[in-house]
N, C-alpha and C. Protein backbone atom coordinates (compact mmCIF):
# COMPACT_ATOMS: atom_id res chain seq x y z
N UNK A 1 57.79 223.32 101.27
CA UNK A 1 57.47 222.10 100.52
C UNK A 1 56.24 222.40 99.67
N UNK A 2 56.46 222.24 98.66
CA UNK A 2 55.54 222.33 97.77
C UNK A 2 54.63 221.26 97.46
N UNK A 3 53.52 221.23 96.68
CA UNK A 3 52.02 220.68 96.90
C UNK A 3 52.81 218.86 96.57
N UNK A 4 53.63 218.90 95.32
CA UNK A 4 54.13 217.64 94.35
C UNK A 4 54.57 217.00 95.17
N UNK A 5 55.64 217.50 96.29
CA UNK A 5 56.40 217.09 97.40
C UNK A 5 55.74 216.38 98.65
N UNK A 6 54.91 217.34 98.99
CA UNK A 6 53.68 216.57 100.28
C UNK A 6 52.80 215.59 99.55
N UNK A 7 52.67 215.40 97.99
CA UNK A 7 51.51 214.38 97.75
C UNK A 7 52.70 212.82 97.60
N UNK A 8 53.93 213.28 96.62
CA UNK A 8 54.84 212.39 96.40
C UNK A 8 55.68 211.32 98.17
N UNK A 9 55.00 212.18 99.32
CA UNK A 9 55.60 212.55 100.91
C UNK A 9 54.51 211.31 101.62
N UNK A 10 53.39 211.60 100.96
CA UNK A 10 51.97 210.88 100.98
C UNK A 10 51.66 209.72 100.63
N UNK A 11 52.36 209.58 99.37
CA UNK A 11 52.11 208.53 98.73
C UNK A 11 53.40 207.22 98.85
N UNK A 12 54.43 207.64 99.52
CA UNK A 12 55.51 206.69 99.91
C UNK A 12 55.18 206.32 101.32
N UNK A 13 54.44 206.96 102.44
CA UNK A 13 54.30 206.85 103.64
C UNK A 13 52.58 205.61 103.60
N UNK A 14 52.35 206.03 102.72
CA UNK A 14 50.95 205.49 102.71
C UNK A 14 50.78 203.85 103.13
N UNK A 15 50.72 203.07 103.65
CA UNK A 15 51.19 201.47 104.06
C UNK A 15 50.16 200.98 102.37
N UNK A 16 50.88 199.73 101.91
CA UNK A 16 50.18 199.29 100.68
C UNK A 16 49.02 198.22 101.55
N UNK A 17 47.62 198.35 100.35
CA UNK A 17 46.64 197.59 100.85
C UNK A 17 46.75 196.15 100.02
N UNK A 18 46.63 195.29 100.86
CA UNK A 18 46.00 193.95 100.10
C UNK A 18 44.78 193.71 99.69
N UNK A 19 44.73 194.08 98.37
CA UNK A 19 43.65 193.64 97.28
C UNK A 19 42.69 191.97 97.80
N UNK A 20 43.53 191.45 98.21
CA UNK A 20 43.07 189.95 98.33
C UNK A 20 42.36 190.00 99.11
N UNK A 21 42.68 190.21 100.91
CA UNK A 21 41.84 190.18 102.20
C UNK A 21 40.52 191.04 101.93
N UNK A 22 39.96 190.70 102.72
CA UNK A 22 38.91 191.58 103.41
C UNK A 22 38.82 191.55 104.61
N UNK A 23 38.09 192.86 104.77
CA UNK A 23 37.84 193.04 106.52
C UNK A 23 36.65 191.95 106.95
N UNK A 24 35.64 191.92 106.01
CA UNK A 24 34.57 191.08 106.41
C UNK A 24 34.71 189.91 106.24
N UNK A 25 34.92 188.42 107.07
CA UNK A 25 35.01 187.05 106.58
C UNK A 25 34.24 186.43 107.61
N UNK A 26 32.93 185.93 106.81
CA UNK A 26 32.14 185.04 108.09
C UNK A 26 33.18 183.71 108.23
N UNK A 27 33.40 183.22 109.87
CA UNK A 27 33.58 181.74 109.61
C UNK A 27 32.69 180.66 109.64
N UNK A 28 33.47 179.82 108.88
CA UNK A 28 33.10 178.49 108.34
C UNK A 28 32.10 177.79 109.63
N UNK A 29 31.20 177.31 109.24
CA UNK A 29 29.97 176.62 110.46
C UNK A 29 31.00 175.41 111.09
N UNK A 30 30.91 175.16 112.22
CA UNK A 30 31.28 174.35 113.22
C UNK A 30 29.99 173.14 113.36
N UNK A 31 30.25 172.09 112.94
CA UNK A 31 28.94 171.29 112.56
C UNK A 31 29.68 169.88 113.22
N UNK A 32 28.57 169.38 114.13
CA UNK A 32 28.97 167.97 114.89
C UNK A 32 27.50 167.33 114.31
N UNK A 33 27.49 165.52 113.85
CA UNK A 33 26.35 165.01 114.30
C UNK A 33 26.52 164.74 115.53
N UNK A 34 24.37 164.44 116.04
CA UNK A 34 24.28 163.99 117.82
C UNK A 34 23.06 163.67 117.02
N UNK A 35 23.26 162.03 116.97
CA UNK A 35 22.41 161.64 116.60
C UNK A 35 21.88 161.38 115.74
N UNK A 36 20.29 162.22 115.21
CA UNK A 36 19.61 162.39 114.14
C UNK A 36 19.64 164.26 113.88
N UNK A 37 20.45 164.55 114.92
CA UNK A 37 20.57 165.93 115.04
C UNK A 37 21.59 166.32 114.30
N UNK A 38 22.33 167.31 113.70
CA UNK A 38 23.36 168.26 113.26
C UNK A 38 23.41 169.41 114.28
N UNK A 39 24.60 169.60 114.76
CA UNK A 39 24.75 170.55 115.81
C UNK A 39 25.74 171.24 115.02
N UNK A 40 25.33 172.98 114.77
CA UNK A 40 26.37 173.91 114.62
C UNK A 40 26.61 174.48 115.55
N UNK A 41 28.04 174.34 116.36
CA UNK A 41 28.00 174.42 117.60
C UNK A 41 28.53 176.34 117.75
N UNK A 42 29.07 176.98 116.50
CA UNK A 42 29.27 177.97 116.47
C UNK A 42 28.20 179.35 116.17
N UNK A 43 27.17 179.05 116.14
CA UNK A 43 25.61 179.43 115.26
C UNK A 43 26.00 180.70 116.28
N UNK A 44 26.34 180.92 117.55
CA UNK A 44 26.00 182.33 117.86
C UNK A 44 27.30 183.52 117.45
N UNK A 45 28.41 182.67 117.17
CA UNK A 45 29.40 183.56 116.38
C UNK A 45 28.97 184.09 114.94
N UNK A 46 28.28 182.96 114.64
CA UNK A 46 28.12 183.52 112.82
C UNK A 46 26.99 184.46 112.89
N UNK A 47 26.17 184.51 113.84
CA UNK A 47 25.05 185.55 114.19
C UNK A 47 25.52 186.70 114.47
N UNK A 48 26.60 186.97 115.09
CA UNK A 48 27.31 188.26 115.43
C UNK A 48 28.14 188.58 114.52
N UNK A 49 28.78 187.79 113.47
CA UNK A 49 29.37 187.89 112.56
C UNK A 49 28.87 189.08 111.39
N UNK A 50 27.86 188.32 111.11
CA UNK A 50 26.39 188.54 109.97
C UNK A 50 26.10 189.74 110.79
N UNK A 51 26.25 190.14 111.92
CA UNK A 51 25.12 191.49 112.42
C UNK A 51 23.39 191.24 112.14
N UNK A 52 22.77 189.87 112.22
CA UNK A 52 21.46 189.87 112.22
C UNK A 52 21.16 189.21 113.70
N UNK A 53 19.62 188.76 113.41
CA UNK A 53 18.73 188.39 114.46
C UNK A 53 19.13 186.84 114.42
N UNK A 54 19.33 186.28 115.18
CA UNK A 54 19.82 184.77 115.29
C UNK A 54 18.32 184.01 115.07
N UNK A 55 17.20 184.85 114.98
CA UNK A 55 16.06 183.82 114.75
C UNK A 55 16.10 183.89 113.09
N UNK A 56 16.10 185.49 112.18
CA UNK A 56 16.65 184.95 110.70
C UNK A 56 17.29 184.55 110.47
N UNK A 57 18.36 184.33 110.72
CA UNK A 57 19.31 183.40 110.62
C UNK A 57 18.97 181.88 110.58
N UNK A 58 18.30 181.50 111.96
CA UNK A 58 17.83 179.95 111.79
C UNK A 58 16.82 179.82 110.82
N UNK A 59 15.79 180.55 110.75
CA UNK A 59 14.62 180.50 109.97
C UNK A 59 15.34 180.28 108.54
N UNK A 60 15.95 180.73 108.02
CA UNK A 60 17.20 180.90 106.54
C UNK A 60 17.36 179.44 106.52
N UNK A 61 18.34 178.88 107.66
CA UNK A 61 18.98 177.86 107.34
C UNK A 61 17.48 176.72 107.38
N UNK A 62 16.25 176.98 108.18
CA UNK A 62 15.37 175.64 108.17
C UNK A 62 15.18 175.62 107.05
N UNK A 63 14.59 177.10 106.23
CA UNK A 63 13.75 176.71 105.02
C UNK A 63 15.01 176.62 103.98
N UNK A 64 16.01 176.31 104.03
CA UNK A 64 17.08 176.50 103.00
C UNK A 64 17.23 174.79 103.03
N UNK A 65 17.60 174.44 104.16
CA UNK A 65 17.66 172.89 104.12
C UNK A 65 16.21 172.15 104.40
N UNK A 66 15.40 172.49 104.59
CA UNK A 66 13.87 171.97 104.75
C UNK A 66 14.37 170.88 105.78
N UNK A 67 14.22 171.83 106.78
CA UNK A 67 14.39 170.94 108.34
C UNK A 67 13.69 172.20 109.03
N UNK A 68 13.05 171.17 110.49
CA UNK A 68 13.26 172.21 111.76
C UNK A 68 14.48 172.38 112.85
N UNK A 69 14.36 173.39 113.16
CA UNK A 69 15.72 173.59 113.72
C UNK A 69 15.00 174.50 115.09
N UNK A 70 16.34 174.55 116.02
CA UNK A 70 16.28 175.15 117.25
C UNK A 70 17.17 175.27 117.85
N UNK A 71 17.54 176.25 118.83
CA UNK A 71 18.64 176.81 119.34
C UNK A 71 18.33 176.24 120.70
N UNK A 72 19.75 175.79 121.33
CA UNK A 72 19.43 175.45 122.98
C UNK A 72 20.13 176.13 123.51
N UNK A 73 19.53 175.85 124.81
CA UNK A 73 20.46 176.67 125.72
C UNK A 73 22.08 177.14 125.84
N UNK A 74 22.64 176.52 124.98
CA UNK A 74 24.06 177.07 125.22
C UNK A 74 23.92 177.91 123.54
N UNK A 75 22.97 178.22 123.07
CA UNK A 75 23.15 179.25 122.27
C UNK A 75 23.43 178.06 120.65
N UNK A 76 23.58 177.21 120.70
CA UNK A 76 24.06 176.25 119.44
C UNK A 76 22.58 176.47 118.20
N UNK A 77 22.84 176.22 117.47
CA UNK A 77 21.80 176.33 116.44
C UNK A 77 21.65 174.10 116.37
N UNK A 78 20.76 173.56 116.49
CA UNK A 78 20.41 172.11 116.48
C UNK A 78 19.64 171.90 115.13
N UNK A 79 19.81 171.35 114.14
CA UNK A 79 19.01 170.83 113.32
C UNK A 79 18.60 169.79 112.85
N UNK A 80 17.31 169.55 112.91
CA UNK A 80 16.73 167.79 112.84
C UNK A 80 17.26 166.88 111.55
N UNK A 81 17.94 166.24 111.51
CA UNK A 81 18.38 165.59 110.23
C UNK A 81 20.12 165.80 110.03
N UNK A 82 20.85 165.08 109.45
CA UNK A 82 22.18 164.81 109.02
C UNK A 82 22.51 165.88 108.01
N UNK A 83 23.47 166.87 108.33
CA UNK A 83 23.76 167.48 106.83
C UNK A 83 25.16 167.81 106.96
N UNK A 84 25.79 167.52 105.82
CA UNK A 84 27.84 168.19 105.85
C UNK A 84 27.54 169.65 106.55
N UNK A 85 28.49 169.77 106.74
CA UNK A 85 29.63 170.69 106.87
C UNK A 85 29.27 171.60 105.58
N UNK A 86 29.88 171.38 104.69
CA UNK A 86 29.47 171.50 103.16
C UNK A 86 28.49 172.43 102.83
N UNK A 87 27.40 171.97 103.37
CA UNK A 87 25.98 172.23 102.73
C UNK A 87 25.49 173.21 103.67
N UNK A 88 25.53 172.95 105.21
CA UNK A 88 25.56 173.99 105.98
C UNK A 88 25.61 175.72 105.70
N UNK A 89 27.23 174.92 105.16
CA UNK A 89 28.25 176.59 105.10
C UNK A 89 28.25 177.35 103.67
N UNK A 90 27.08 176.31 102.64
CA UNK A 90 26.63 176.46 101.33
C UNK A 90 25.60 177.78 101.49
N UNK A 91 24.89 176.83 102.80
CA UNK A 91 23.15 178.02 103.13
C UNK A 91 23.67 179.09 104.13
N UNK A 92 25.37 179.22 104.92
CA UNK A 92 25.43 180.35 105.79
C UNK A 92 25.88 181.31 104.45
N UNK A 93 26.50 181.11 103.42
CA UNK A 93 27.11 181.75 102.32
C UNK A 93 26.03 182.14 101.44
N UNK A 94 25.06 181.36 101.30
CA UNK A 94 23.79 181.93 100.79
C UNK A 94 23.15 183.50 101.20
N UNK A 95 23.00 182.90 103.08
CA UNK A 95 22.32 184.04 103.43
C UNK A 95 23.31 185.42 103.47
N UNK A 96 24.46 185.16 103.70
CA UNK A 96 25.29 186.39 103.66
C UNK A 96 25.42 187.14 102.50
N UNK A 97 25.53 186.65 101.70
CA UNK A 97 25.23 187.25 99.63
C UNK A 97 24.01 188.11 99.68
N UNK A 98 22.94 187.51 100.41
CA UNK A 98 21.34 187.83 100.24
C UNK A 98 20.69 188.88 101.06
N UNK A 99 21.57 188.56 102.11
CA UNK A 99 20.66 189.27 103.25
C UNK A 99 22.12 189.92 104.08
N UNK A 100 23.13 190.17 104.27
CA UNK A 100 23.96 190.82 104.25
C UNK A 100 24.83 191.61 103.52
N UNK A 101 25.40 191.26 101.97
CA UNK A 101 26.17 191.96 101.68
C UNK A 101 25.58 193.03 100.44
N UNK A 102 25.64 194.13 100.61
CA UNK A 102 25.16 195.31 99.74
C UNK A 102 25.51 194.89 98.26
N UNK A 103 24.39 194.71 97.52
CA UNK A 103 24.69 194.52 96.31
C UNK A 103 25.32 195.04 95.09
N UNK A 104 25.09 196.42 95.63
CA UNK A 104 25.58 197.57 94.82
C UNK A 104 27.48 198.29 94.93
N UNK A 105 27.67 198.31 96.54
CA UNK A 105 28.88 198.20 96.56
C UNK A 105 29.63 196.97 97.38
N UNK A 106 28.95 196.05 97.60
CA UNK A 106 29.70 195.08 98.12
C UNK A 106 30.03 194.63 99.63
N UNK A 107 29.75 195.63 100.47
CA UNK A 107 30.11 195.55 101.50
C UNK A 107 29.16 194.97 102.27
N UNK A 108 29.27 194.93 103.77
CA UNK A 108 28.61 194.32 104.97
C UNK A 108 28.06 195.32 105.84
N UNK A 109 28.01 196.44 105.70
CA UNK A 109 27.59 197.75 106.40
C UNK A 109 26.38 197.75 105.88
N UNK A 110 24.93 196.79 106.10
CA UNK A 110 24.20 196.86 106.11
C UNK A 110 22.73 196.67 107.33
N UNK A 111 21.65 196.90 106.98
CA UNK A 111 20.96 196.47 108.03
C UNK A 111 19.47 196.62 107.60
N UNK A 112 18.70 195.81 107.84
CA UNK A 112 17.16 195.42 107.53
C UNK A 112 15.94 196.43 108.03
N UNK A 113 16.01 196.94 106.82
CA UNK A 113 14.65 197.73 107.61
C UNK A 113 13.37 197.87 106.89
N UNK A 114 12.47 198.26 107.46
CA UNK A 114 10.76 198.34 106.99
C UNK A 114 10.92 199.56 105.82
N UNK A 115 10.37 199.26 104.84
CA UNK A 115 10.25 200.66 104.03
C UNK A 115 9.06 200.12 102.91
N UNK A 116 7.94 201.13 103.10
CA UNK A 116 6.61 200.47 102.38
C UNK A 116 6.27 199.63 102.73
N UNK A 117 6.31 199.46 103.64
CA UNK A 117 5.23 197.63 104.51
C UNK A 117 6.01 196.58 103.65
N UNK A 118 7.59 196.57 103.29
CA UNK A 118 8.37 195.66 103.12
C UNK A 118 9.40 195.99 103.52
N UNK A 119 10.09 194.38 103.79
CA UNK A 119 11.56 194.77 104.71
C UNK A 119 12.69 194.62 103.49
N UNK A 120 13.50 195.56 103.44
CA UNK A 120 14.30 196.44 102.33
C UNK A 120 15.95 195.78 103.28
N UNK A 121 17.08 195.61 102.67
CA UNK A 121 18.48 195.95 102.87
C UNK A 121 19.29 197.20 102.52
N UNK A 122 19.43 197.87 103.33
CA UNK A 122 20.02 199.25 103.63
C UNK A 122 21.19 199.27 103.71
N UNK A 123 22.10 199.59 102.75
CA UNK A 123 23.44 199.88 103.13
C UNK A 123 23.72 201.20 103.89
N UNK A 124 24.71 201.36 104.40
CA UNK A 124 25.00 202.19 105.75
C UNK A 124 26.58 203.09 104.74
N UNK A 125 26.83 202.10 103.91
CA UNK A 125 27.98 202.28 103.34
C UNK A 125 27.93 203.38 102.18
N UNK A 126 26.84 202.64 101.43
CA UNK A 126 26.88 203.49 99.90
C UNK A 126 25.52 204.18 99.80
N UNK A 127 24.86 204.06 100.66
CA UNK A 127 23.23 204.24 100.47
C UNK A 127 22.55 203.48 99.94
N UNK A 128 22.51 202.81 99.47
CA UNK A 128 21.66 201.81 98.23
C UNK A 128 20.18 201.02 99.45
N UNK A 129 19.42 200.64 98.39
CA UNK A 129 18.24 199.95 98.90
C UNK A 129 18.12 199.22 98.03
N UNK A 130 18.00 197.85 98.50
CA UNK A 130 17.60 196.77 97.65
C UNK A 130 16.77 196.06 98.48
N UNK A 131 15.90 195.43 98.01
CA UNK A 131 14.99 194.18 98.05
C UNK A 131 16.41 192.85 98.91
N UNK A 132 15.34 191.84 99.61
CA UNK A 132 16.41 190.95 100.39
C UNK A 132 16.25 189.78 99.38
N UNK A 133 17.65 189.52 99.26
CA UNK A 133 17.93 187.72 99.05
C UNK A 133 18.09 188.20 97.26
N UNK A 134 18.34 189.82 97.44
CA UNK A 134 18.45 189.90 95.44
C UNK A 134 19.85 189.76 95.52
């Protein structure tokens, strides 16, 4: 078998990719009111999702919605004040653009690190270094 044969052998066996999906899809925030509270009752999935620290994460969403917020014991993210669904999953989509996805090639194979007494986004993927929240 010649080279034309094993690539033409290659290229019919190959399974076709969907352009559309991605591997990476945070889900959508799980948001109850209690009260005067907003409970995202899913906050420790989207933390493992994202691959960060569940305290940037909250810290993101207080100063994004200008609330205080706090995590209880069953792991929920609680935030003081009424907010959609909507607006929530406006500031989890924020921080994932900013502080997760590599700007340069796109992906989620990233991770936060110190470089020059500032904390830099490191892709794992393409190499790139960028500044956070560019």
């Amino acid at each position: 078998m010649d080279y034309d044969e094993m690539l033409g052998r290659a290229v019919e066996e190959t399974p076709d990719i969907d352009e559309r999906g991605s591997r990476f899809e945070v889900p959508d925030p799980e948001v109850r009111p209690e009260g005067n509270v907003t409970v995202v009752e899913n906050f420790q999935t989207l933390v493992d999702r994202l691959n960060r620290e569940e305290g940037a994460l909250l810290k993101f969403l207080q100063d994004e919605l200008g609330t205080a917020a706090r995590i209880d014991e069953s792991g929920r993210a609680r935030l003081t004040g009424e907010f959609k669904q909507s607006r929530v999953a406006a500031a989890v989509s924020e921080y994932t653009e900013g502080y997760v996805i590599c700007s340069e090639c796109g992906l989620p194979d990233t991770r936060i690190v110190e470089q020059g007494g500032a904390d830099v986004l490191k892709c794992d993927a393409c190499g790139a270094i960028s500044g956070l929240g560019d």
